[in-house]
C-alpha atoms as a PDB file:
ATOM      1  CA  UNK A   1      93.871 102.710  87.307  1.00  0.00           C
ATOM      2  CA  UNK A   2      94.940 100.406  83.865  1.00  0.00           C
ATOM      3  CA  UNK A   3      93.066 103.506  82.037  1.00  0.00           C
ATOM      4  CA  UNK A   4      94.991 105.911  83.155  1.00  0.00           C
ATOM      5  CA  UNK A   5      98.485 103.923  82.845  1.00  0.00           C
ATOM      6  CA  UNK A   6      97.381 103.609  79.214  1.00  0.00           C
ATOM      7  CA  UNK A   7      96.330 107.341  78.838  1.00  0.00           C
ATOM      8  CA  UNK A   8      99.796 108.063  79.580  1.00  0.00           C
ATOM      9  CA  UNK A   9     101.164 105.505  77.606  1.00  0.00           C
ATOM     10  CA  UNK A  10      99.606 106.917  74.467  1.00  0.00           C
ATOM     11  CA  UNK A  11     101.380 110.079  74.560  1.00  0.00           C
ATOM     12  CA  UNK A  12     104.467 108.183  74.337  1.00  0.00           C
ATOM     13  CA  UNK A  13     103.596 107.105  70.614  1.00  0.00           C
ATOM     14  CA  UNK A  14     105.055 108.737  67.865  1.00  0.00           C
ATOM     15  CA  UNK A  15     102.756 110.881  66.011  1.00  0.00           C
ATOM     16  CA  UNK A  16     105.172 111.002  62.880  1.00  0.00           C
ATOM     17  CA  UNK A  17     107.574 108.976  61.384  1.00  0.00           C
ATOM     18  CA  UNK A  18     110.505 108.968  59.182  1.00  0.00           C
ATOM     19  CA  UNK A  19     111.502 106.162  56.501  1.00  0.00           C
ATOM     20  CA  UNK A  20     115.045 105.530  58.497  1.00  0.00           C
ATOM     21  CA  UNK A  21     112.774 104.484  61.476  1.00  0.00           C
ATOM     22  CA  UNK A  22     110.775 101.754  58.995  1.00  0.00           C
ATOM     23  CA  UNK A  23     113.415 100.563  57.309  1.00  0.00           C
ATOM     24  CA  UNK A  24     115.160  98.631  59.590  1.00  0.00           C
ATOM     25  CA  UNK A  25     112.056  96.749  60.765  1.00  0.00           C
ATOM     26  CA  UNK A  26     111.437  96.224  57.488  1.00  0.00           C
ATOM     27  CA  UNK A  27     114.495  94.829  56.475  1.00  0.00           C
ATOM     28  CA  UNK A  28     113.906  91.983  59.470  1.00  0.00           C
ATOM     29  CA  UNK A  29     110.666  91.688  58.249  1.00  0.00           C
ATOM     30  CA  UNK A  30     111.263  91.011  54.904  1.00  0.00           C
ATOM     31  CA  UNK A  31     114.625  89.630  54.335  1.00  0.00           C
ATOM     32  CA  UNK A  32     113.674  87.767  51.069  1.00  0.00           C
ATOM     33  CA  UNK A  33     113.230  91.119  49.076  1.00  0.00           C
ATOM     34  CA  UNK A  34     116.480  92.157  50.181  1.00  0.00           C
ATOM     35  CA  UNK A  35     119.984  91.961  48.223  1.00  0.00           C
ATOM     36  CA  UNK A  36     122.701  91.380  50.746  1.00  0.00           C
ATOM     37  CA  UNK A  37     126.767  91.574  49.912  1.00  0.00           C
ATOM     38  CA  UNK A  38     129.443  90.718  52.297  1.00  0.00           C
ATOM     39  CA  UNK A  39     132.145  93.336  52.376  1.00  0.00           C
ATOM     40  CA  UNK A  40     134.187  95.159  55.181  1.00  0.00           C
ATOM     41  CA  UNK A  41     132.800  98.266  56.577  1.00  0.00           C
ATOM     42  CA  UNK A  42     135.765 100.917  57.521  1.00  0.00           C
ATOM     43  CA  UNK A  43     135.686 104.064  59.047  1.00  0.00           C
ATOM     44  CA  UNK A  44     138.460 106.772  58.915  1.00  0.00           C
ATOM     45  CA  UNK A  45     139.145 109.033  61.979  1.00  0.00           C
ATOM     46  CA  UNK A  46     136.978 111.778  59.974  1.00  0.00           C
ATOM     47  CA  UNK A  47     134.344 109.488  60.635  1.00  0.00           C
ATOM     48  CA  UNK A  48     133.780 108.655  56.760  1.00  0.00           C
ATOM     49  CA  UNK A  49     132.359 105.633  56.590  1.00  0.00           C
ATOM     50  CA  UNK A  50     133.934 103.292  53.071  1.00  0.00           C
ATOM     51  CA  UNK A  51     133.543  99.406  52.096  1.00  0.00           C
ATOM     52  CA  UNK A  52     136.550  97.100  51.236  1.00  0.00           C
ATOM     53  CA  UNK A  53     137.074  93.968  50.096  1.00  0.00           C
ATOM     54  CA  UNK A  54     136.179  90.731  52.722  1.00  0.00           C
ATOM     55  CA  UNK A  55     133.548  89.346  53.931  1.00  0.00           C
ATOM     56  CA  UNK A  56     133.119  90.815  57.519  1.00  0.00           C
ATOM     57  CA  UNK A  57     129.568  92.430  57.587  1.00  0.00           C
ATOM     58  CA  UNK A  58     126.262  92.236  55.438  1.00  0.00           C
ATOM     59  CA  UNK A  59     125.229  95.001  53.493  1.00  0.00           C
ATOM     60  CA  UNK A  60     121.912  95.516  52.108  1.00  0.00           C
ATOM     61  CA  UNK A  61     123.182  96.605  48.401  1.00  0.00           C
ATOM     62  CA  UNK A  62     119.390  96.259  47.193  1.00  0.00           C
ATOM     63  CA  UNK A  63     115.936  95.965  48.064  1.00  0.00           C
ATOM     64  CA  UNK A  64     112.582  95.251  46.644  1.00  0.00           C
ATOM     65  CA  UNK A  65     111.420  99.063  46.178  1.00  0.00           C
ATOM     66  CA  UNK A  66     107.570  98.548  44.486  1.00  0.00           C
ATOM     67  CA  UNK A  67     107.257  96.403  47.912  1.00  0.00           C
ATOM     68  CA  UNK A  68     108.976  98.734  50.307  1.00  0.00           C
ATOM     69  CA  UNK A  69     106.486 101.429  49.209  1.00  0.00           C
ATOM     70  CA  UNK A  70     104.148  99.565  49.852  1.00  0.00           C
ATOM     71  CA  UNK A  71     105.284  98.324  53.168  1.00  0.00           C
ATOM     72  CA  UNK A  72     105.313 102.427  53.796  1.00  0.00           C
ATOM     73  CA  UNK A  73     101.839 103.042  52.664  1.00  0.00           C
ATOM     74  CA  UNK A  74     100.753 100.898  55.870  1.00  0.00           C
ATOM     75  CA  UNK A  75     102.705 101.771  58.274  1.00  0.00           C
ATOM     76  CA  UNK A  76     103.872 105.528  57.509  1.00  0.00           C
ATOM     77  CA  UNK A  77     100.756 108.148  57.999  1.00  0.00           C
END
């Protein structure tokens, strides 16, 4: 019975990925290769998303690319 429960299980795993879908986890992962700003995060009622001044939110502003490639390289196939 725990075979089969698994059998369908594995169907349920992604055969393809994206980069959005790493980064995140990455960015938890690996918080020391990251640059982080605080700003404000607005959003008009177009749904345009714009920073301001204050401290409010953390924003990855840069990130460790050579690494983050490499990060990919494992766990994007």
């Amino acid at each position: 019975m725990g075979n089969l429960v698994a059998d369908e299980l594995i169907r349920f795993v992604p055969k393809s990925i994206s980069v959005a879908d790493v980064y995140v986890p990455y960015c938890f992962l690996n918080g020391d290769k990251l640059k982080i700003e605080k700003r404000t995060v607005n959003c008009d009622f177009k749904g345009k998303t714009y920073f301001t001044s204050g401290e409010k939110h953390e924003i990855v502003t840069d990130l460790d690319f050579e690494h983050f490639q490499e990060y990919l390289k494992i766990y994007l196939k």
